[in-house]
PDB file of N, CA and C in Angstrom:
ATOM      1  N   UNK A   1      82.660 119.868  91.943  1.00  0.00           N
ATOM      2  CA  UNK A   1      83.075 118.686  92.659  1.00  0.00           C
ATOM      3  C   UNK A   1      84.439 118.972  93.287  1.00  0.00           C
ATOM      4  N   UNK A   2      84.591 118.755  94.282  1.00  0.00           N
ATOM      5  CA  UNK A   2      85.873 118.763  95.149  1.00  0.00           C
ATOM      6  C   UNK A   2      86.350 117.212  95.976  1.00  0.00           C
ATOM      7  N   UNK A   3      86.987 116.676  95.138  1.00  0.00           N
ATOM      8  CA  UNK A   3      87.736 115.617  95.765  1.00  0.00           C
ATOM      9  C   UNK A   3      88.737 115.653  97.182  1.00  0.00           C
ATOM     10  N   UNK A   4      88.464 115.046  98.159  1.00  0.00           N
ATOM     11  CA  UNK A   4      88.993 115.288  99.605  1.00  0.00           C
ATOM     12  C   UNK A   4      89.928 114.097  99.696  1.00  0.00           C
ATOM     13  N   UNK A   5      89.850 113.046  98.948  1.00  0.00           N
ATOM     14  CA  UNK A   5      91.075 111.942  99.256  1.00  0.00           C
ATOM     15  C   UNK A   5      91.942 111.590  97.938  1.00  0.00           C
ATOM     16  N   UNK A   6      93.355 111.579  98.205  1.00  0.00           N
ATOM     17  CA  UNK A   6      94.250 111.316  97.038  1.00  0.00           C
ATOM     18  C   UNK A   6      94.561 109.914  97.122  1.00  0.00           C
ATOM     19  N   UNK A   7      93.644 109.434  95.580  1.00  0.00           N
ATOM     20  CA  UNK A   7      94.250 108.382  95.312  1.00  0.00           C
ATOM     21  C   UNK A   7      95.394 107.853  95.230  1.00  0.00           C
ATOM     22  N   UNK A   8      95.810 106.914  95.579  1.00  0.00           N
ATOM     23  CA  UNK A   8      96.940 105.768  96.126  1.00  0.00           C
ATOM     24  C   UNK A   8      97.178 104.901  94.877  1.00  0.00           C
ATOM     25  N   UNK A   9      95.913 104.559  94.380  1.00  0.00           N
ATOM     26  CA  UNK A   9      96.330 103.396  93.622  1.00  0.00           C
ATOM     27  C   UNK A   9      96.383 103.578  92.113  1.00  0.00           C
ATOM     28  N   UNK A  10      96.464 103.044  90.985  1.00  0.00           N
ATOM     29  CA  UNK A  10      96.019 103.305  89.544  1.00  0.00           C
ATOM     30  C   UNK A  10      96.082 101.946  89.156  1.00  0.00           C
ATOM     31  N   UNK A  11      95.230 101.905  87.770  1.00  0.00           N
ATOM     32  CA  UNK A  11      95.065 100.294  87.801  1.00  0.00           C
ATOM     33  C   UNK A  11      94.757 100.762  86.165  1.00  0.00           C
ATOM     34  N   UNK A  12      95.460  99.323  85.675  1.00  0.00           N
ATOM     35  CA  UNK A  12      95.734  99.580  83.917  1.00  0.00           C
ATOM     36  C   UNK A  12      95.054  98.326  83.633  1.00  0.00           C
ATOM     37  N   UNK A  13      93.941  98.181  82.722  1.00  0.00           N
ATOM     38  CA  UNK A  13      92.926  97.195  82.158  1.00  0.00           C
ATOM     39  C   UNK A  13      93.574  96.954  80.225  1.00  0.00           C
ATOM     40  N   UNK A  14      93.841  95.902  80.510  1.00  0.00           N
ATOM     41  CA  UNK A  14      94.275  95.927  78.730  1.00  0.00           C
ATOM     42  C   UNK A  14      93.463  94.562  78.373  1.00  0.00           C
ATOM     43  N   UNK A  15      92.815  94.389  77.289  1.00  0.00           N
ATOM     44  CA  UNK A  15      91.900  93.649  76.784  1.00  0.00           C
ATOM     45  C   UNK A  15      92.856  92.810  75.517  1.00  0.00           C
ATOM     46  N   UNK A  16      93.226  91.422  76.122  1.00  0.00           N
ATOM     47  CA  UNK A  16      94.183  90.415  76.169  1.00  0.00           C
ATOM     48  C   UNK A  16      93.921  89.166  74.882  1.00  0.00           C
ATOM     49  N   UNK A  17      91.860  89.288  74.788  1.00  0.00           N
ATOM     50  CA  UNK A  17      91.367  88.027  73.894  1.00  0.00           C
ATOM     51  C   UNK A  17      89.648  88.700  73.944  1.00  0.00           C
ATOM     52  N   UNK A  18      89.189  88.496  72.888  1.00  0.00           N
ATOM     53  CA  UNK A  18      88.243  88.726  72.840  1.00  0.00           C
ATOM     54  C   UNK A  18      87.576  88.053  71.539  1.00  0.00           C
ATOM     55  N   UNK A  19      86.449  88.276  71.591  1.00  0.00           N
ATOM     56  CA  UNK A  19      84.826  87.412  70.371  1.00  0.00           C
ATOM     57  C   UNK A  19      84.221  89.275  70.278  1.00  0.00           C
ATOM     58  N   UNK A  20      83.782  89.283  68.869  1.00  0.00           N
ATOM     59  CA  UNK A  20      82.727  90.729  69.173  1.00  0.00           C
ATOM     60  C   UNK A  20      81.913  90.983  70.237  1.00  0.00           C
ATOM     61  N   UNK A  21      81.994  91.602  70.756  1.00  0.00           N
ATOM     62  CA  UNK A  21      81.287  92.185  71.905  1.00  0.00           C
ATOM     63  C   UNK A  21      80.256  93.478  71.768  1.00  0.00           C
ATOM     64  N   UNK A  22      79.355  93.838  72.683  1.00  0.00           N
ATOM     65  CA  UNK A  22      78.258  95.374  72.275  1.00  0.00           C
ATOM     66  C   UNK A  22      79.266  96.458  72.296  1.00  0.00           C
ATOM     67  N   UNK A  23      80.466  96.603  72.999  1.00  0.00           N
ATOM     68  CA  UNK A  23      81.003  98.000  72.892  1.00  0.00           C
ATOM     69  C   UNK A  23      81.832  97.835  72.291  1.00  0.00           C
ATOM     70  N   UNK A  24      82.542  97.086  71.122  1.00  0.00           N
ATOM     71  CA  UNK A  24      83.316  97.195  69.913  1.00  0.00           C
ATOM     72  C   UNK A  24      84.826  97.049  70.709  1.00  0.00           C
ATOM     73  N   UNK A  25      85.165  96.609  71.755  1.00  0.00           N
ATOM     74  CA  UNK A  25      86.737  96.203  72.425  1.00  0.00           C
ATOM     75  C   UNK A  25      87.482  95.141  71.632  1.00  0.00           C
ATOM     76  N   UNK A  26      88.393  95.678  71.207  1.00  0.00           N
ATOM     77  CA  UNK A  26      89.434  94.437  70.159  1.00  0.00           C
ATOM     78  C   UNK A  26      90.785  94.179  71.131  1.00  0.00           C
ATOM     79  N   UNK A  27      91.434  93.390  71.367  1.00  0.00           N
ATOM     80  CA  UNK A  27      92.864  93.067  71.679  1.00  0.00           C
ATOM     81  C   UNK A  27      93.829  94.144  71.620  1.00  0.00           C
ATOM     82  N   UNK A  28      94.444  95.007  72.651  1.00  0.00           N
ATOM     83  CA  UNK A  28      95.293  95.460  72.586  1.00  0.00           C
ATOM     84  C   UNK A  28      94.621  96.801  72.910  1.00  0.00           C
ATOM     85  N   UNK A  29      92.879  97.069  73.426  1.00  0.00           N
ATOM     86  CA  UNK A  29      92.527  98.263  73.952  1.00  0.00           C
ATOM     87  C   UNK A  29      92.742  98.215  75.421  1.00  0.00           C
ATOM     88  N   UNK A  30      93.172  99.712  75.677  1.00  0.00           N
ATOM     89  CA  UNK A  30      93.819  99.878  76.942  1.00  0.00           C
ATOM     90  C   UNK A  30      93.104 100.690  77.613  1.00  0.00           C
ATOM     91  N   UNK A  31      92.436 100.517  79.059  1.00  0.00           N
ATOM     92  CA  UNK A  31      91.804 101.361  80.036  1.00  0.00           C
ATOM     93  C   UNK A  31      92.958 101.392  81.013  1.00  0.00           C
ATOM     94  N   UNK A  32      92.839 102.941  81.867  1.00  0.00           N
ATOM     95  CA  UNK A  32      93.428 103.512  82.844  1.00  0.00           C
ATOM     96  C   UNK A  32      92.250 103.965  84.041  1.00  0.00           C
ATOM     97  N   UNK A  33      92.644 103.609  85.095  1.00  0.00           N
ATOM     98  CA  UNK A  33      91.317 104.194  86.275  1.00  0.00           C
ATOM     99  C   UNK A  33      92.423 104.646  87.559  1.00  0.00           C
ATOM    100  N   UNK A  34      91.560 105.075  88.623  1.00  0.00           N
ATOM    101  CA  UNK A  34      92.072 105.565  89.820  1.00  0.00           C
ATOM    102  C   UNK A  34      91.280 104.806  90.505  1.00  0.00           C
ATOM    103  N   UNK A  35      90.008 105.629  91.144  1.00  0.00           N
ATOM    104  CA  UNK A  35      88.635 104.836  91.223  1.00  0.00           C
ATOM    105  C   UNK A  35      87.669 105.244  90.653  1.00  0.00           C
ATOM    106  N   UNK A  36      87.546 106.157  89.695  1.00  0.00           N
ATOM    107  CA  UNK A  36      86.404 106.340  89.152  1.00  0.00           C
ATOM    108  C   UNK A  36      86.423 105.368  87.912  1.00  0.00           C
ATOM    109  N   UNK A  37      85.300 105.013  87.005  1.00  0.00           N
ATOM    110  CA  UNK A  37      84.831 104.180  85.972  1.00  0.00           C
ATOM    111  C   UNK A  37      85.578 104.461  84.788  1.00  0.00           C
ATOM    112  N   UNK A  38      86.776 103.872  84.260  1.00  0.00           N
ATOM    113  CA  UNK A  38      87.239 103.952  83.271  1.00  0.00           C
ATOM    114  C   UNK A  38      86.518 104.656  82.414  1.00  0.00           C
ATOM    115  N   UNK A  39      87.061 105.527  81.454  1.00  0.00           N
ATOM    116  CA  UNK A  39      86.162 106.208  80.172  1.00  0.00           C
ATOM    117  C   UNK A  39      86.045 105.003  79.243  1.00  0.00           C
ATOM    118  N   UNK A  40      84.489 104.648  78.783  1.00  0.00           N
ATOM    119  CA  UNK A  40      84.682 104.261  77.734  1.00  0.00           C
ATOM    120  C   UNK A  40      84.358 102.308  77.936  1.00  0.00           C
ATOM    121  N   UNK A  41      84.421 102.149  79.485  1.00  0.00           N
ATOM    122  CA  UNK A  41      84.702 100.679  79.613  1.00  0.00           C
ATOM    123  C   UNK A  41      83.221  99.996  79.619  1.00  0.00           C
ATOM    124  N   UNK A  42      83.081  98.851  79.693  1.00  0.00           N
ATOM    125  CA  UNK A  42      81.794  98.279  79.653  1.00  0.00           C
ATOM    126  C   UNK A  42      81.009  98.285  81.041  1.00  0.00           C
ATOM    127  N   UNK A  43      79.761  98.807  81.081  1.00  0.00           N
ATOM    128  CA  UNK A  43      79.141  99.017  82.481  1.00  0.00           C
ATOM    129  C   UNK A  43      78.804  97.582  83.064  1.00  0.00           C
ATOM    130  N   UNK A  44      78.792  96.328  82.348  1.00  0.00           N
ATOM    131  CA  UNK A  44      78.112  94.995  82.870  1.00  0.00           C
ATOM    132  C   UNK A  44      79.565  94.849  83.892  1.00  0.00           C
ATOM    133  N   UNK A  45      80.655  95.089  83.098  1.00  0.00           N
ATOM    134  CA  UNK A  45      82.140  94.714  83.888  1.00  0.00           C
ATOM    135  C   UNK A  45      82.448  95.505  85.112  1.00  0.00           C
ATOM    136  N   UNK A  46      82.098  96.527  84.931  1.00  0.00           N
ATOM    137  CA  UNK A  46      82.527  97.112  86.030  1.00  0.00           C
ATOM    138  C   UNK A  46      82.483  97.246  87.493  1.00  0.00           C
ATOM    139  N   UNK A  47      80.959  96.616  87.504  1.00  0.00           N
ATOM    140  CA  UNK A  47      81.045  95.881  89.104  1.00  0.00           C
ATOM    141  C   UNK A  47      82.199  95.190  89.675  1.00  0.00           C
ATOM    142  N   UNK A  48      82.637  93.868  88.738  1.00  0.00           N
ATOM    143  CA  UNK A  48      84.199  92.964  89.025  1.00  0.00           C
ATOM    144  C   UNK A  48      85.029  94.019  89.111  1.00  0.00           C
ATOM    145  N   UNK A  49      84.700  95.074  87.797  1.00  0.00           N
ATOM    146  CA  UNK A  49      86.782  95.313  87.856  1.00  0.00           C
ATOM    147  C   UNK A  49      86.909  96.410  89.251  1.00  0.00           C
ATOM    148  N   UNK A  50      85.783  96.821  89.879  1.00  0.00           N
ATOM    149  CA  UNK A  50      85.299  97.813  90.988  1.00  0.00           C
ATOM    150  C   UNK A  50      86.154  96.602  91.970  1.00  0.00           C
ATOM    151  N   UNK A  51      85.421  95.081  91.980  1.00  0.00           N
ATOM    152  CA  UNK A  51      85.443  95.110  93.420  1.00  0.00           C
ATOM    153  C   UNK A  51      87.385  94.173  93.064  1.00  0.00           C
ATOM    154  N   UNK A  52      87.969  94.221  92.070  1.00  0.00           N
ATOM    155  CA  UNK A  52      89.423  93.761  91.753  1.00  0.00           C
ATOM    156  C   UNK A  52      90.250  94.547  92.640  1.00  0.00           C
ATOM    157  N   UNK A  53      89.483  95.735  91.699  1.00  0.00           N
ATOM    158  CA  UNK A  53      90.238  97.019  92.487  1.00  0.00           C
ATOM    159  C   UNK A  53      90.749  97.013  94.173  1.00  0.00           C
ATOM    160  N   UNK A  54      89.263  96.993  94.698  1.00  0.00           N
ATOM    161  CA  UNK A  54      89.189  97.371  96.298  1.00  0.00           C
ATOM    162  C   UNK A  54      90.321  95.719  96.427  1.00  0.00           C
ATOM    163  N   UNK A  55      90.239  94.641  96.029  1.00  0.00           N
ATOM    164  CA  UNK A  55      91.297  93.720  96.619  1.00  0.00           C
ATOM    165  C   UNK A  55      92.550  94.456  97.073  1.00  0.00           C
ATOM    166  N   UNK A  56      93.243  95.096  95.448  1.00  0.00           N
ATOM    167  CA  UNK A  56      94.306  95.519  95.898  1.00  0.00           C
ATOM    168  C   UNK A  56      94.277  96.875  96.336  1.00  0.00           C
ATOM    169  N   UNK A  57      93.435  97.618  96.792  1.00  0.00           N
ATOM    170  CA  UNK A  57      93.312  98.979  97.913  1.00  0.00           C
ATOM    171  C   UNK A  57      93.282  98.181  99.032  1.00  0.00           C
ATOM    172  N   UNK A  58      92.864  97.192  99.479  1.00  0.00           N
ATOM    173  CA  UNK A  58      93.318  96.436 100.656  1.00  0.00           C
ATOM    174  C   UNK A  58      94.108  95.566 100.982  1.00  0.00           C
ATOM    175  N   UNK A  59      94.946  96.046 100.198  1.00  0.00           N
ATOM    176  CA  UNK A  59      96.396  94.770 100.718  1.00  0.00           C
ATOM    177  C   UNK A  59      95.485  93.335 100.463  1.00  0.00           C
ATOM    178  N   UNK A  60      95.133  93.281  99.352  1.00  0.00           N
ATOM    179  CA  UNK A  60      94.812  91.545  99.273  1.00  0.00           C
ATOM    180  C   UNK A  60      96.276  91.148  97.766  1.00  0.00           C
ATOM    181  N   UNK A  61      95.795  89.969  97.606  1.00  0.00           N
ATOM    182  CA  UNK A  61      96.933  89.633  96.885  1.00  0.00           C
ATOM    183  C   UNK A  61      96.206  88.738  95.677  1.00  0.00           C
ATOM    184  N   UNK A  62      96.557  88.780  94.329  1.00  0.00           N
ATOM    185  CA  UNK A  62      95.510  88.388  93.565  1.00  0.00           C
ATOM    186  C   UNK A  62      95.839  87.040  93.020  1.00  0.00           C
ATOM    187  N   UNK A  63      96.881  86.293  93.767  1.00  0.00           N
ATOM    188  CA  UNK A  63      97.683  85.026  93.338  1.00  0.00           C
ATOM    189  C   UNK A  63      96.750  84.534  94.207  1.00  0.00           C
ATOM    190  N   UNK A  64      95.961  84.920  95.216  1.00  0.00           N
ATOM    191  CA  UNK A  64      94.992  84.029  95.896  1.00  0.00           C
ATOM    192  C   UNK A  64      93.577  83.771  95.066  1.00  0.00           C
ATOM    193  N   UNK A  65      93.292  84.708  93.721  1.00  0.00           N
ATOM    194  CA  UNK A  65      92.362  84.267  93.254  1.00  0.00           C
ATOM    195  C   UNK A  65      93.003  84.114  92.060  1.00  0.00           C
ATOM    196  N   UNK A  66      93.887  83.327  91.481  1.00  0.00           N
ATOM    197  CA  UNK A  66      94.416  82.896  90.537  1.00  0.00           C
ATOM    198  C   UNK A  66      95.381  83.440  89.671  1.00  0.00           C
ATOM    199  N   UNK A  67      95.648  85.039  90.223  1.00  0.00           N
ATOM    200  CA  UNK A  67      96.323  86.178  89.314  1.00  0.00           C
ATOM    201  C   UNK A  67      98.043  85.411  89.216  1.00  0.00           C
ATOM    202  N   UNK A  68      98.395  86.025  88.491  1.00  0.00           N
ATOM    203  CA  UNK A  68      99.969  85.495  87.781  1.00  0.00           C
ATOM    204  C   UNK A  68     100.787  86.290  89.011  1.00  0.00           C
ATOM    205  N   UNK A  69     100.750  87.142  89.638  1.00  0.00           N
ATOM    206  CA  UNK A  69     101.450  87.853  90.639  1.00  0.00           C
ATOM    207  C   UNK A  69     100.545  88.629  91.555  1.00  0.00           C
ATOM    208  N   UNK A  70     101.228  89.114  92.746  1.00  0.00           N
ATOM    209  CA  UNK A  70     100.564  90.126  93.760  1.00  0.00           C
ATOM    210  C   UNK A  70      99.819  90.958  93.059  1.00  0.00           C
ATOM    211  N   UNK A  71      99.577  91.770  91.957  1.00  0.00           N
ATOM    212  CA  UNK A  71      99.561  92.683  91.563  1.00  0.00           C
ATOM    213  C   UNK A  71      98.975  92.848  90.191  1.00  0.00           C
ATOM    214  N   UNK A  72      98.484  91.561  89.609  1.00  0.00           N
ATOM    215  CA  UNK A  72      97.943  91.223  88.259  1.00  0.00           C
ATOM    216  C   UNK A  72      97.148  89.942  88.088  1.00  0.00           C
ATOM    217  N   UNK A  73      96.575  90.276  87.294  1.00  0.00           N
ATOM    218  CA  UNK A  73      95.157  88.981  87.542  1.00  0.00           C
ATOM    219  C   UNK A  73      94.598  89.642  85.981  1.00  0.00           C
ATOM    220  N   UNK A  74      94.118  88.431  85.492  1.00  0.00           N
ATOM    221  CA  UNK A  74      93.332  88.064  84.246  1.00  0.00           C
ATOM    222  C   UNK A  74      92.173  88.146  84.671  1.00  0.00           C
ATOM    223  N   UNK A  75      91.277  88.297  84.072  1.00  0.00           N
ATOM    224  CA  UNK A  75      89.324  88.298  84.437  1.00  0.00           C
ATOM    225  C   UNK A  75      88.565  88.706  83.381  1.00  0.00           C
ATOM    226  N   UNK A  76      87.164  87.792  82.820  1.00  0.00           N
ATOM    227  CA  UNK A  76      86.563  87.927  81.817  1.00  0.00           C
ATOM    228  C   UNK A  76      85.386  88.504  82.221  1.00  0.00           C
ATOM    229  N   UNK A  77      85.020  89.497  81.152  1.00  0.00           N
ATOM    230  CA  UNK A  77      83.774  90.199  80.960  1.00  0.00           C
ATOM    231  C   UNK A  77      82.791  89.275  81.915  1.00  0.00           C
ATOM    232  N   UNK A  78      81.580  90.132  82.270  1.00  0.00           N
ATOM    233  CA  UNK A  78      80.226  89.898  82.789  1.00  0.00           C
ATOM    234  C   UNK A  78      79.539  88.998  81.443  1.00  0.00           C
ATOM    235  N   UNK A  79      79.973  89.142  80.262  1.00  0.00           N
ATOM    236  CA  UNK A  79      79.091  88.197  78.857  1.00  0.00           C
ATOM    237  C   UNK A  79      79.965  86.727  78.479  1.00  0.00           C
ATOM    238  N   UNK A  80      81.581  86.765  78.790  1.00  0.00           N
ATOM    239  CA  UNK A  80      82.317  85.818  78.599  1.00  0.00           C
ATOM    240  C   UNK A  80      82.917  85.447  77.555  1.00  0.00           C
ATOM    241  N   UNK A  81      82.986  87.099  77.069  1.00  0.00           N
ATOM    242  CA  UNK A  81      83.570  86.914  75.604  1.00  0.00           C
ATOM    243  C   UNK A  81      84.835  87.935  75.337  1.00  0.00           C
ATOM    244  N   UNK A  82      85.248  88.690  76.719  1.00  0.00           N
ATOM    245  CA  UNK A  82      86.102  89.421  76.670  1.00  0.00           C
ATOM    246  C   UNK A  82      87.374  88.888  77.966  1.00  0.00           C
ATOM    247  N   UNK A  83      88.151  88.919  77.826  1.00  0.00           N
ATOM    248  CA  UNK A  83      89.607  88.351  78.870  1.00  0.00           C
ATOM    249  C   UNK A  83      90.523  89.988  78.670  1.00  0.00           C
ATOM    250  N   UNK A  84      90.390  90.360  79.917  1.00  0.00           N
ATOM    251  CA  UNK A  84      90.914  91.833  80.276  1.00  0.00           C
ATOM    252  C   UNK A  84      92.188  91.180  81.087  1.00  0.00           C
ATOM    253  N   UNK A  85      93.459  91.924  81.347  1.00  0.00           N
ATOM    254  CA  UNK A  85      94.515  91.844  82.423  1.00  0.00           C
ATOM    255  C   UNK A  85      94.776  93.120  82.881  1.00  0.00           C
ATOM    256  N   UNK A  86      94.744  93.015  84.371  1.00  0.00           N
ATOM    257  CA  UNK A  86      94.319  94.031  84.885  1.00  0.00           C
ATOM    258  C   UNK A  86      95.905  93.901  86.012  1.00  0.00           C
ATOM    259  N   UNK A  87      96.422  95.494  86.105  1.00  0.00           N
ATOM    260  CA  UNK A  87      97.362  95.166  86.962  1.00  0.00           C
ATOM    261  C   UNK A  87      97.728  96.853  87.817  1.00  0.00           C
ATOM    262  N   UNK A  88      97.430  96.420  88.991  1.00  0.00           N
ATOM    263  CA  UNK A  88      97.248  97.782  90.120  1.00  0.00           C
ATOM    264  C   UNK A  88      98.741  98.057  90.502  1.00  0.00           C
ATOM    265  N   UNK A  89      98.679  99.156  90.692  1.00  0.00           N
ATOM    266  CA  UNK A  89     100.165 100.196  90.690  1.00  0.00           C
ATOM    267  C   UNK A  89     100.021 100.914  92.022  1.00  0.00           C
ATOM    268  N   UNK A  90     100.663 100.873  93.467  1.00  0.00           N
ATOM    269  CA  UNK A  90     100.241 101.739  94.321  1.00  0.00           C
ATOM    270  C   UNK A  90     101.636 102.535  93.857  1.00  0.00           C
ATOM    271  N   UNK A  91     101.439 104.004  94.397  1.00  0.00           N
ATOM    272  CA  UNK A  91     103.016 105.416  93.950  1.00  0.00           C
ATOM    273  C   UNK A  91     102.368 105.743  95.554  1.00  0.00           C
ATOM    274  N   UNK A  92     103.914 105.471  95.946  1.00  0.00           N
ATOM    275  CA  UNK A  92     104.147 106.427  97.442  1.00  0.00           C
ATOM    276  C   UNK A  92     103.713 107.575  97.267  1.00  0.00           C
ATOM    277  N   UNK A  93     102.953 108.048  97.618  1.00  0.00           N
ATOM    278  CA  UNK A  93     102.833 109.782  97.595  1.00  0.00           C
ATOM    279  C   UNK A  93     103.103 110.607  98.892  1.00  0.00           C
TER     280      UNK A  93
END
């Protein structure tokens, strides 16, 4: 595999409140992504936290869909038993 575009962005998923869930996520587990699929994260979620992402790869702003700042936004699992905070980092490169 040869990657041709350098990611811009990074985006840190920390799991904030949760009920048992199928993949065993407790409060205080932490995912890291670029754009590929977090190691380890739940596949029902990852459609949302995919299209969170592309918001802020496009200059959107997440206080327009309820986030606490430009740059951070709360959002629950695809089952409704997990509350992730998710907060995108662009690095000048």
């Amino acid at each position: 595999m040869n990657k041709r575009i350098i990611e811009d962005w990074k985006f840190f998923i920390t799991v904030i409140e949760g009920n048992p869930c199928r993949m065993g996520f407790e409060k205080g587990d932490k995912f890291t992504c670029m754009y590929e699929c977090p190691i380890g994260f739940c596949p029902k979620t990852m459609a949302l936290l995919h299209s969170l992402c592309e918001v802020a790869r496009s200059g959107g702003d997440y206080r327009l869909l309820g986030g606490k700042a430009k740059n951070e936004i709360d959002f629950c699992c695809a089952d409704g038993v997990i509350q992730f905070h998710l907060v995108a980092e662009h690095s000048d490169i």
